[in-house]
Protein backbone atom coordinates (compact mmCIF):
# COMPACT_ATOMS: atom_id res chain seq x y z
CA UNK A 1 83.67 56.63 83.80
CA UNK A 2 86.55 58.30 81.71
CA UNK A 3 88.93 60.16 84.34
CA UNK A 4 89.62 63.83 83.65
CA UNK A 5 91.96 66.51 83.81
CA UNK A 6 91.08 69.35 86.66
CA UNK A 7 92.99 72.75 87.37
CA UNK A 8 94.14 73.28 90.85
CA UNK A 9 95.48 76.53 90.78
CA UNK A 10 98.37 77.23 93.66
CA UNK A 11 98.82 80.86 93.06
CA UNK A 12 97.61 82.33 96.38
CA UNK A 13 100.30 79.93 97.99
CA UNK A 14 103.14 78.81 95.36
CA UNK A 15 102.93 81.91 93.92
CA UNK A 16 102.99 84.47 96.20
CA UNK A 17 106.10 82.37 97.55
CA UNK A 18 107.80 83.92 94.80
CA UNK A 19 110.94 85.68 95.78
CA UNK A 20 110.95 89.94 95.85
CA UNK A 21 106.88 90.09 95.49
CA UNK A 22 103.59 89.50 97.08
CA UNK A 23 100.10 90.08 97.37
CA UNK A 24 97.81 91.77 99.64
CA UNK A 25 95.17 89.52 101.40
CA UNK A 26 92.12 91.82 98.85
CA UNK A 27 94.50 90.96 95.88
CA UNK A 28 94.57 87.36 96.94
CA UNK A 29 90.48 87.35 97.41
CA UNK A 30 90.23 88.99 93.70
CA UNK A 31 92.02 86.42 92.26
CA UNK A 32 89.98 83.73 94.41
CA UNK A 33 86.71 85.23 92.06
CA UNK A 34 88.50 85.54 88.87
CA UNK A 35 89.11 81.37 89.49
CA UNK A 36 86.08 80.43 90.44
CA UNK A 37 84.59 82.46 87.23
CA UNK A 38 86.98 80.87 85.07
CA UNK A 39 86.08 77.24 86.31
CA UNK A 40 88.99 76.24 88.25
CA UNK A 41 88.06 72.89 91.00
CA UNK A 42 90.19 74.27 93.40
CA UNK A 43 92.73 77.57 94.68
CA UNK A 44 95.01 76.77 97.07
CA UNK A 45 94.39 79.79 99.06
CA UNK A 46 96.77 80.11 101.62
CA UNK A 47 98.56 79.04 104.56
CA UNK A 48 96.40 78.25 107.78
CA UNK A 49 98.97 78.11 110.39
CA UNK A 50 100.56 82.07 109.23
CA UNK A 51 98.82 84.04 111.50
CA UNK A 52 98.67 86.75 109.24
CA UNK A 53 96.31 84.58 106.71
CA UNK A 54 93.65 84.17 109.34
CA UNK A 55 91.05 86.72 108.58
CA UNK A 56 91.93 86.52 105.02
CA UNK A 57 91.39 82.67 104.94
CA UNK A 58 88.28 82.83 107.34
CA UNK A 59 86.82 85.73 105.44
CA UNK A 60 87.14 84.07 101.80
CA UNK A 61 85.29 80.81 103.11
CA UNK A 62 82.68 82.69 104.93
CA UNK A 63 82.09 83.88 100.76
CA UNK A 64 82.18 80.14 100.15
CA UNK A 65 79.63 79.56 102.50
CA UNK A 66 77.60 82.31 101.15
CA UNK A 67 77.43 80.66 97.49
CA UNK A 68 80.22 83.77 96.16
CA UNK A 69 81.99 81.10 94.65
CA UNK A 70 79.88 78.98 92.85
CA UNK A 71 81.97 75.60 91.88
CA UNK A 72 85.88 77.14 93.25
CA UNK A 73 87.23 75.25 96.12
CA UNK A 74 89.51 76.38 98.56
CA UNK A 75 92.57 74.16 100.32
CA UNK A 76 94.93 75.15 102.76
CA UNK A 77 98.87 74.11 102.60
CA UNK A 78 100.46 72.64 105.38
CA UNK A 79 103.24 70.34 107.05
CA UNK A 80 102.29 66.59 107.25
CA UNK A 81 101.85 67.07 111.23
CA UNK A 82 99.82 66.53 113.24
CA UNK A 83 100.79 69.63 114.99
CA UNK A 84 99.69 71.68 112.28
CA UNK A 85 96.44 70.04 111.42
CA UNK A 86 95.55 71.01 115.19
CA UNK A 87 96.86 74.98 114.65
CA UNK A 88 95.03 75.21 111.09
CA UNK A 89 91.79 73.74 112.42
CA UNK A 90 91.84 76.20 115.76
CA UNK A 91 92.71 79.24 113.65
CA UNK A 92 90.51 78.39 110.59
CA UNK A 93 87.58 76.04 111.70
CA UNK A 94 85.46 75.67 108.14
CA UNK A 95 88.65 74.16 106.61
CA UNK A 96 87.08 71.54 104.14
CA UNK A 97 90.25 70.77 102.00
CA UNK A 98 93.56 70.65 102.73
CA UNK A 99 97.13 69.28 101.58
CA UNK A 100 99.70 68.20 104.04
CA UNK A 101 103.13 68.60 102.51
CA UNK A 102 106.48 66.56 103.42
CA UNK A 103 110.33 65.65 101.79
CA UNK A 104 109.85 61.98 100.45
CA UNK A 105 113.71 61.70 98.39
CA UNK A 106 116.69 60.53 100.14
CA UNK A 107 118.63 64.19 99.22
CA UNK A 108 115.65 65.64 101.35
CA UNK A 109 115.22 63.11 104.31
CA UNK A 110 119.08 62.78 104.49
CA UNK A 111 120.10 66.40 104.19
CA UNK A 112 117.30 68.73 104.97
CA UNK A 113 116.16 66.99 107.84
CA UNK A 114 119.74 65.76 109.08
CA UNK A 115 118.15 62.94 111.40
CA UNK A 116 115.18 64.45 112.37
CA UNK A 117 112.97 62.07 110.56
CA UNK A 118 113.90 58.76 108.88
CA UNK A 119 112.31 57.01 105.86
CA UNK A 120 110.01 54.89 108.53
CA UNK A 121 109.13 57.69 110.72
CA UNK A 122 107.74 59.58 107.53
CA UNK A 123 105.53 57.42 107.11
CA UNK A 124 104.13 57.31 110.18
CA UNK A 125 104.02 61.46 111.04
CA UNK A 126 102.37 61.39 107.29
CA UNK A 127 99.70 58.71 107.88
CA UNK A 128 98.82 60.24 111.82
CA UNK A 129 98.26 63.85 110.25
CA UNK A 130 95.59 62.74 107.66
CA UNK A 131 93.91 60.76 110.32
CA UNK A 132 93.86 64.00 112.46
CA UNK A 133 92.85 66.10 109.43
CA UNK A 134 89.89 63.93 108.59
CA UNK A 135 88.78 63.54 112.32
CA UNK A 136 89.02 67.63 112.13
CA UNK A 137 86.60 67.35 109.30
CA UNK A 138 88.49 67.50 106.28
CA UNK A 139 86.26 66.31 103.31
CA UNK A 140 89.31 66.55 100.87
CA UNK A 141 92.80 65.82 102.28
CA UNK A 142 95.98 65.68 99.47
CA UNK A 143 99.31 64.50 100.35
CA UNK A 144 102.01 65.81 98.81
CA UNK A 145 105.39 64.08 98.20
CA UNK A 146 107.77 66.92 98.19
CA UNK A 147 110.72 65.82 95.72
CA UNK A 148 108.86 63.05 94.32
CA UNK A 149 110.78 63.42 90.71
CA UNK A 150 114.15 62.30 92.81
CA UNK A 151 112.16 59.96 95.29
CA UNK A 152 113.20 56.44 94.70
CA UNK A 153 109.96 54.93 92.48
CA UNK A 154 109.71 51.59 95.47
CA UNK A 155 109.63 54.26 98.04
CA UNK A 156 107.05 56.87 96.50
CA UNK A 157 105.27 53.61 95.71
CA UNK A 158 104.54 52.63 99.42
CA UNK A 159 104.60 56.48 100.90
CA UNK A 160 101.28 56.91 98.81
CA UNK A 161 99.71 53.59 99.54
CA UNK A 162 100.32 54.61 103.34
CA UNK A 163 98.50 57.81 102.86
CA UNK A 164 95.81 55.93 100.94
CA UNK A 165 95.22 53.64 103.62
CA UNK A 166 95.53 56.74 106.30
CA UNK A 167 92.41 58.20 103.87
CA UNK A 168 93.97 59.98 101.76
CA UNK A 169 91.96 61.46 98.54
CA UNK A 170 94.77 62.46 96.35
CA UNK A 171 98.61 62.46 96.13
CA UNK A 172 100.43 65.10 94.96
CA UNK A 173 103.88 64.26 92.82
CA UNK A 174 105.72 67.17 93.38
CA UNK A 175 108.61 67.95 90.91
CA UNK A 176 110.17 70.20 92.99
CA UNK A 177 113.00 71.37 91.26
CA UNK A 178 111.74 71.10 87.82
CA UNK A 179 114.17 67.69 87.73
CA UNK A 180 111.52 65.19 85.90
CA UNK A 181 111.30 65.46 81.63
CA UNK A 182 108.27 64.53 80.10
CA UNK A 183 109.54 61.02 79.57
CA UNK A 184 110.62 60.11 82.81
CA UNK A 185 107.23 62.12 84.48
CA UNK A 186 104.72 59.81 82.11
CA UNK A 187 106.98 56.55 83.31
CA UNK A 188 106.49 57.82 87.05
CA UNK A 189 103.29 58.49 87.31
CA UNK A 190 102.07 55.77 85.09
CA UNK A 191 103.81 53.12 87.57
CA UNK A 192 102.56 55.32 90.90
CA UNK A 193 98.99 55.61 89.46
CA UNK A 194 98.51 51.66 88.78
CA UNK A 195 100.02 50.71 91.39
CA UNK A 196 98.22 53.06 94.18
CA UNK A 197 94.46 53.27 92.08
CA UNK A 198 94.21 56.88 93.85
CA UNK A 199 94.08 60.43 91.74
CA UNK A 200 96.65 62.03 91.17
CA UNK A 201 97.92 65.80 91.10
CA UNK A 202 100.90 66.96 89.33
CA UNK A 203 102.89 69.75 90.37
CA UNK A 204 106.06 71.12 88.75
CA UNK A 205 108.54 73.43 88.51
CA UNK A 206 110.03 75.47 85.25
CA UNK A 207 113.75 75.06 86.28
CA UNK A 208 114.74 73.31 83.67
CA UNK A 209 112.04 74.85 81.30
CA UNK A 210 109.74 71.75 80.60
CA UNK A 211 106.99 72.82 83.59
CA UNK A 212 103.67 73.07 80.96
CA UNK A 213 105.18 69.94 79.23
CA UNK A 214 105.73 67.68 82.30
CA UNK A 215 102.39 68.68 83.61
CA UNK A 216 100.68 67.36 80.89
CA UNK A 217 102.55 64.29 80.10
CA UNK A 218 101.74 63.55 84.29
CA UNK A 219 98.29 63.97 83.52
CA UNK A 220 97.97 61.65 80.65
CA UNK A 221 99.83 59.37 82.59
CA UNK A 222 97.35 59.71 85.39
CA UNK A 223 94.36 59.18 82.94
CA UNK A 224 96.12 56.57 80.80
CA UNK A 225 96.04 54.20 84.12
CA UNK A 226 92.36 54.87 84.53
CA UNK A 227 92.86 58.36 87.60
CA UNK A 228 91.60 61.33 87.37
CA UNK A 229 94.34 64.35 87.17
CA UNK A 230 95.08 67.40 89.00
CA UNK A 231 97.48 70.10 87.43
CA UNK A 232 98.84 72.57 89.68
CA UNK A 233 98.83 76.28 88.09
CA UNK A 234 99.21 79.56 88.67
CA UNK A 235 98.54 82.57 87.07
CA UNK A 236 100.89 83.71 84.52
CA UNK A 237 103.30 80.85 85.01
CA UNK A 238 104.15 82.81 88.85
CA UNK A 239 105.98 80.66 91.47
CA UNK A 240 109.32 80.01 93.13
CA UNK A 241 112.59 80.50 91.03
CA UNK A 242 111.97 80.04 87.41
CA UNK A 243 107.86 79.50 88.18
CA UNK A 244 105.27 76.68 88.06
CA UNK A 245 103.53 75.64 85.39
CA UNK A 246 100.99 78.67 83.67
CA UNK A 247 97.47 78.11 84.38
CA UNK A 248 96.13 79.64 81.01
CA UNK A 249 98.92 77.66 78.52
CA UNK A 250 98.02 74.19 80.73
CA UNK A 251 94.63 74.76 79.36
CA UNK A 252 95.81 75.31 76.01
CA UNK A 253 97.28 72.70 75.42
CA UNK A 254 94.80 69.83 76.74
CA UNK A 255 92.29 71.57 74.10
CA UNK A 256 94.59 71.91 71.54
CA UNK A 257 97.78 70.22 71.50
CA UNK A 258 98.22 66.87 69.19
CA UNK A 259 97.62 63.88 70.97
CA UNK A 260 95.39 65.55 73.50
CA UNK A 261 92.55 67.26 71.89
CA UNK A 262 89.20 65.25 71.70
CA UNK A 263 91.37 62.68 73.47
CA UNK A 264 91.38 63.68 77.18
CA UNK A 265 88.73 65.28 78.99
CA UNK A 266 89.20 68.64 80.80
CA UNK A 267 87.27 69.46 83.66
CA UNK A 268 83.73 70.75 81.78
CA UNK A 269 83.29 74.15 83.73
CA UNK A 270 86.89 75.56 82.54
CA UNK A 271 85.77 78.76 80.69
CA UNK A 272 89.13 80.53 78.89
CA UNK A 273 86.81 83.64 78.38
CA UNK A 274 88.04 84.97 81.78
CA UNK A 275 91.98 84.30 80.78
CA UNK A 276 92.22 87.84 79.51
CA UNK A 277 90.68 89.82 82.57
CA UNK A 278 93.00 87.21 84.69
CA UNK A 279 96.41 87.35 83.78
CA UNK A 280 95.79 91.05 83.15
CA UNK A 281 94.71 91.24 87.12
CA UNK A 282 97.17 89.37 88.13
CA UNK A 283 99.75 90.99 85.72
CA UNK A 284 98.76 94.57 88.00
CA UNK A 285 98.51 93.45 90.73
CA UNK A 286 102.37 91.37 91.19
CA UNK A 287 103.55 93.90 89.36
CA UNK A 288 105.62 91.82 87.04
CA UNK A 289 104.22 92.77 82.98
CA UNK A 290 102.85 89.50 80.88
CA UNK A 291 105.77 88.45 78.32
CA UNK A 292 104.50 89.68 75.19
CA UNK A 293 104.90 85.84 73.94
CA UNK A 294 103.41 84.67 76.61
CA UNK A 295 100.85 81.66 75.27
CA UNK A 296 97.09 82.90 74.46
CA UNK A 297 97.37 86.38 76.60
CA UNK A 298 100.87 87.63 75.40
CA UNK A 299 100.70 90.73 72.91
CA UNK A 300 102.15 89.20 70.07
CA UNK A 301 99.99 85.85 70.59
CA UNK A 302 97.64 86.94 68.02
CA UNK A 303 100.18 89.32 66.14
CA UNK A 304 101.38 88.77 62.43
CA UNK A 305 104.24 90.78 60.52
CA UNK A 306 105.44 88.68 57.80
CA UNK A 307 104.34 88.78 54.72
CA UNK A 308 103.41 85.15 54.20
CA UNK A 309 101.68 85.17 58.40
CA UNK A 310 99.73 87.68 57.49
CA UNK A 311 98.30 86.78 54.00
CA UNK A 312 97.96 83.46 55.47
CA UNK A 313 95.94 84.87 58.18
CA UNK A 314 93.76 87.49 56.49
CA UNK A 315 92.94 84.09 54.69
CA UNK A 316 92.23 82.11 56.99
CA UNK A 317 93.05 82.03 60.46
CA UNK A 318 93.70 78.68 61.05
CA UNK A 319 96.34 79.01 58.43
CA UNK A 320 98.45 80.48 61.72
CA UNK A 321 96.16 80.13 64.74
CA UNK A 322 95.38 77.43 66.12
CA UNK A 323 92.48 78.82 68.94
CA UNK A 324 90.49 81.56 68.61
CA UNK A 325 90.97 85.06 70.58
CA UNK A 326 87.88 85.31 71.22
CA UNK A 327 88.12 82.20 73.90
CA UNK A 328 90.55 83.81 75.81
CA UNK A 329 88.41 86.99 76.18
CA UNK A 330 90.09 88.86 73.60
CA UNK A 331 89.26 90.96 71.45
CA UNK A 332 87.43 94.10 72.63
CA UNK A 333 89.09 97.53 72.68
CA UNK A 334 90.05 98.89 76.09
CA UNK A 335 88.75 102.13 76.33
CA UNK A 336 91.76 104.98 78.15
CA UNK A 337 90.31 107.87 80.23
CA UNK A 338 92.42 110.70 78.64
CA UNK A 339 90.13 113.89 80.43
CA UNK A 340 89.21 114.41 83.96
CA UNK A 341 89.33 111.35 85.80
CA UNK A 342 88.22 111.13 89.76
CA UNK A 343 89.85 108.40 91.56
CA UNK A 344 89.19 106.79 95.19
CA UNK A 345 92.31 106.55 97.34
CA UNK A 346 93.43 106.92 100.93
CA UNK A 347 92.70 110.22 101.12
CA UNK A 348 89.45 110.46 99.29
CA UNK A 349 86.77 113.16 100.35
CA UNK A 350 82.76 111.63 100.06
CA UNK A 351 82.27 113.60 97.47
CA UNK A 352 84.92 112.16 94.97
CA UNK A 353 84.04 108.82 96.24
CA UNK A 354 80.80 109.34 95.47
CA UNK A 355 81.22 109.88 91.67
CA UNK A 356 83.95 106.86 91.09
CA UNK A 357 80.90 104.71 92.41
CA UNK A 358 78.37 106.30 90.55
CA UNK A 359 80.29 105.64 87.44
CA UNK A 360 80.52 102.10 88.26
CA UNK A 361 76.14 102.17 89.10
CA UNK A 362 76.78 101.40 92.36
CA UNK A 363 73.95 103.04 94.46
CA UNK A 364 74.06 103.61 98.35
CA UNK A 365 71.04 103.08 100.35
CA UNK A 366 72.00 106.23 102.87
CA UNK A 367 74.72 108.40 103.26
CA UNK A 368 76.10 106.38 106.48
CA UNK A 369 76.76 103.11 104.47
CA UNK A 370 78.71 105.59 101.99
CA UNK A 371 80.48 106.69 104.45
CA UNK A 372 81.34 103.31 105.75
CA UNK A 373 82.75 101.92 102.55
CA UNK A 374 84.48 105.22 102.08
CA UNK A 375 86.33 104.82 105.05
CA UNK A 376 86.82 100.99 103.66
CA UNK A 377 88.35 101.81 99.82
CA UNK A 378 90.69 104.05 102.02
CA UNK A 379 92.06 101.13 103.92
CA UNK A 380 91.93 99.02 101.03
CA UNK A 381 94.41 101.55 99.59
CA UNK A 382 96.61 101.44 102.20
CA UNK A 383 96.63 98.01 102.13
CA UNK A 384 97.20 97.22 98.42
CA UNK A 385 99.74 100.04 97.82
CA UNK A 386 98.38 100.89 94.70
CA UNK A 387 95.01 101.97 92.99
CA UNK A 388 91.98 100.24 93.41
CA UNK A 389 90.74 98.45 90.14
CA UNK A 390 87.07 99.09 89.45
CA UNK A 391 86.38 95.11 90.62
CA UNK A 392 87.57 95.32 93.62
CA UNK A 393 85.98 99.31 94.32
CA UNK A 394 82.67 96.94 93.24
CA UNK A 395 83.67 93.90 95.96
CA UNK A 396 84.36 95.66 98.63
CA UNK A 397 80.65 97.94 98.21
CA UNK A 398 79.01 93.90 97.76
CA UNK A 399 80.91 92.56 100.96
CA UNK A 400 81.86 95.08 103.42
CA UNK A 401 82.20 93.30 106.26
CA UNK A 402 83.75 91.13 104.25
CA UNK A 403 86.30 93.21 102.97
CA UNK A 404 86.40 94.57 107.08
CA UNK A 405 87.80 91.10 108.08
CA UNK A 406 90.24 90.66 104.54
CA UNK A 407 92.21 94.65 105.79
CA UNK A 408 92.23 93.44 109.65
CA UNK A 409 95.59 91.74 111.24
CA UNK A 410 96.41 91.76 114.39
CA UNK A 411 100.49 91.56 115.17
């Protein structure tokens, strides 16, 4: 069977690592949905040893196991320990998939852990936690080689057949500081793929600017040796430092770019209709405004000033396009409320509440279970800091106790 290229989007946990800005656990949940609607295999959802992720986790896969998501995955982060396999299975029990992180290059192992662990004993912490995560019950365990783009090759070579033989499903080649180019990524993961027969995800960084670039060329790498591939993305390019690699421009360019198109296979249920409402939701709710170049979802992406551009255009659109706006959910004017507009806050009254729902033809069986997500869209206001959008006013009236478990932590 030809291998193929699937999106494993690491917003809700590289992302939100982002220095100066966060999410709140409903904002984290929304963007859970949008995923799954868009087709993504997998979100990397959180952290299951942060106590402050507990509800939040155990509340998005009770959706899971109530068919909300329909093909979306969700994997928990953690240390390669065995000590945190046993916390994240205690606090979050229906953990399916999970990737168990550790330093692999000698800068790491040498001066991060100062003697903690050596190159052998690595190995060995590495190899016991997948063996605890899979006695646990983890169907899909990942193992990521933090630093692999400075990791010498010989060594990344036998760290990944150790977690292979541990059971292992996938390694993760982490380019942690956005070292790797495209050249020496392809090289890497060619060698690593043939040589450990196991799939492979690629996750980099946008330090040195090349993150969409060396993504791809480790996929085709991956699939070139006969493995399947797994970017790492998140939403609107989000992520520590300079960012990881966009989710909606990785897309773009397996379907599009030279080389790639009609060449490589991307994962089937990938649907670019839900980029738009996406990167706009995540856009609002980070707080940080899409680049107006920004690939596919930017405002000028479709824009044309020049004289020649825009004959060339009106023509023809492939004359200056290469995709269509219309894939990415474009296209449709956004309508502006400029008269009277009742909104739902933390101080709402039942009344006003009442009309922002009826507007979105959301009927209440009684006035008690009105009153109950009333009281709910007030915490939720509280707890996002900002104005509800009208999909997550409709989310919280679908799953209120739900949503209940999402606004509870308990210091």
């Amino acid at each position: 069977m030809k291998p193929k290229i699937y999106i494993i989007d690491v917003t809700n946990r590289d992302g939100v690592q982002t220095s100066r800005i966060c999410l709140s656990k409903l904002q984290k949940t929304m963007l859970n949905l949008y995923l799954d609607k868009m087709g993504v295999f997998q979100s990397e959802f959180g952290f299951p040893v942060t106590k402050h992720e507990t509800n939040y986790l155990n509340a998005n896969l009770e959706l899971a196991e109530k068919k909300v998501f329909s093909y979306l995955k969700l994997g928990g982060w953690l240390r390669a320990t065995v000590e945190d396999v046993q916390t994240a299975f205690k606090l979050v029990p229906g953990l399916k998939n999970v990737n168990l992180s550790i330093s692999t290059s000698d800068q790491m192992i040498m001066h991060k852990f100062k003697g903690k662990l050596d190159h052998k004993s690595i190995l060995q912490e590495m190899a016991e936690s997948v063996k605890k995560a899979k006695k646990e019950g983890a169907e899909l365990v990942g193992v990521n080689a933090e630093d692999a783009s400075r990791t010498r090759m010989e060594y990344l070579i036998e760290f990944s057949s150790a977690a292979k033989e541990a059971g292992a499903d996938r390694i993760r080649y982490c380019d942690t500081l956005g070292f790797d180019s495209p050249f020496t990524i392809y090289d890497r993961i060619k060698q690593l793929a043939q040589e450990v027969k196991m799939p492979i995800e690629i996750h980099c960084h946008n330090d040195l600017g090349m993150v969409v670039a060396n993504s791809i060329a480790g996929a085709k790498a991956a699939n070139d040796s006969g493995c399947d591939a797994y970017i790492n993305t998140c939403v609107n390019g989000m992520g520590e430092r300079a960012g990881n690699a966009d989710l909606v421009s990785v897309i773009l360019a397996v379907k599009y770019a030279s080389g790639l198109k009609d060449e490589y296979t991307l994962d089937e249920k990938v649907d670019l209709k839900v980029a738009w409402k996406l990167c706009k939701y995540a856009s609002y709710a980070f707080g940080v405004p899409i680049p107006i170049n920004q690939p596919g979802i930017g405002a000028n992406a479709f824009a044309h000033e020049s004289g020649i551009h825009a004959d060339g255009a009106l023509k023809d659109r492939r004359n200056y396009e290469l995709y269509d706006l219309e894939e990415l959910g474009r296209g449709e004017p956004e309508i502006i409320e400029t008269g009277r507009k009742i909104t739902a806050g933390e101080y709402s009254g039942i009344k006003g509440f009442r009309n922002v729902y009826e507007k979105l033809e959301v009927v209440f069986k009684d006035d008690k279970e009105a009153a109950e997500v009333l009281e709910l869209v007030r915490y939720a206001n509280v707890h996002n800091q900002k104005p509800l959008v009208e999909e997550e006013l409709q989310f919280i009236a679908q799953h209120p106790k739900i949503a209940r478990k999402i606004f509870t932590m308990s210091p």
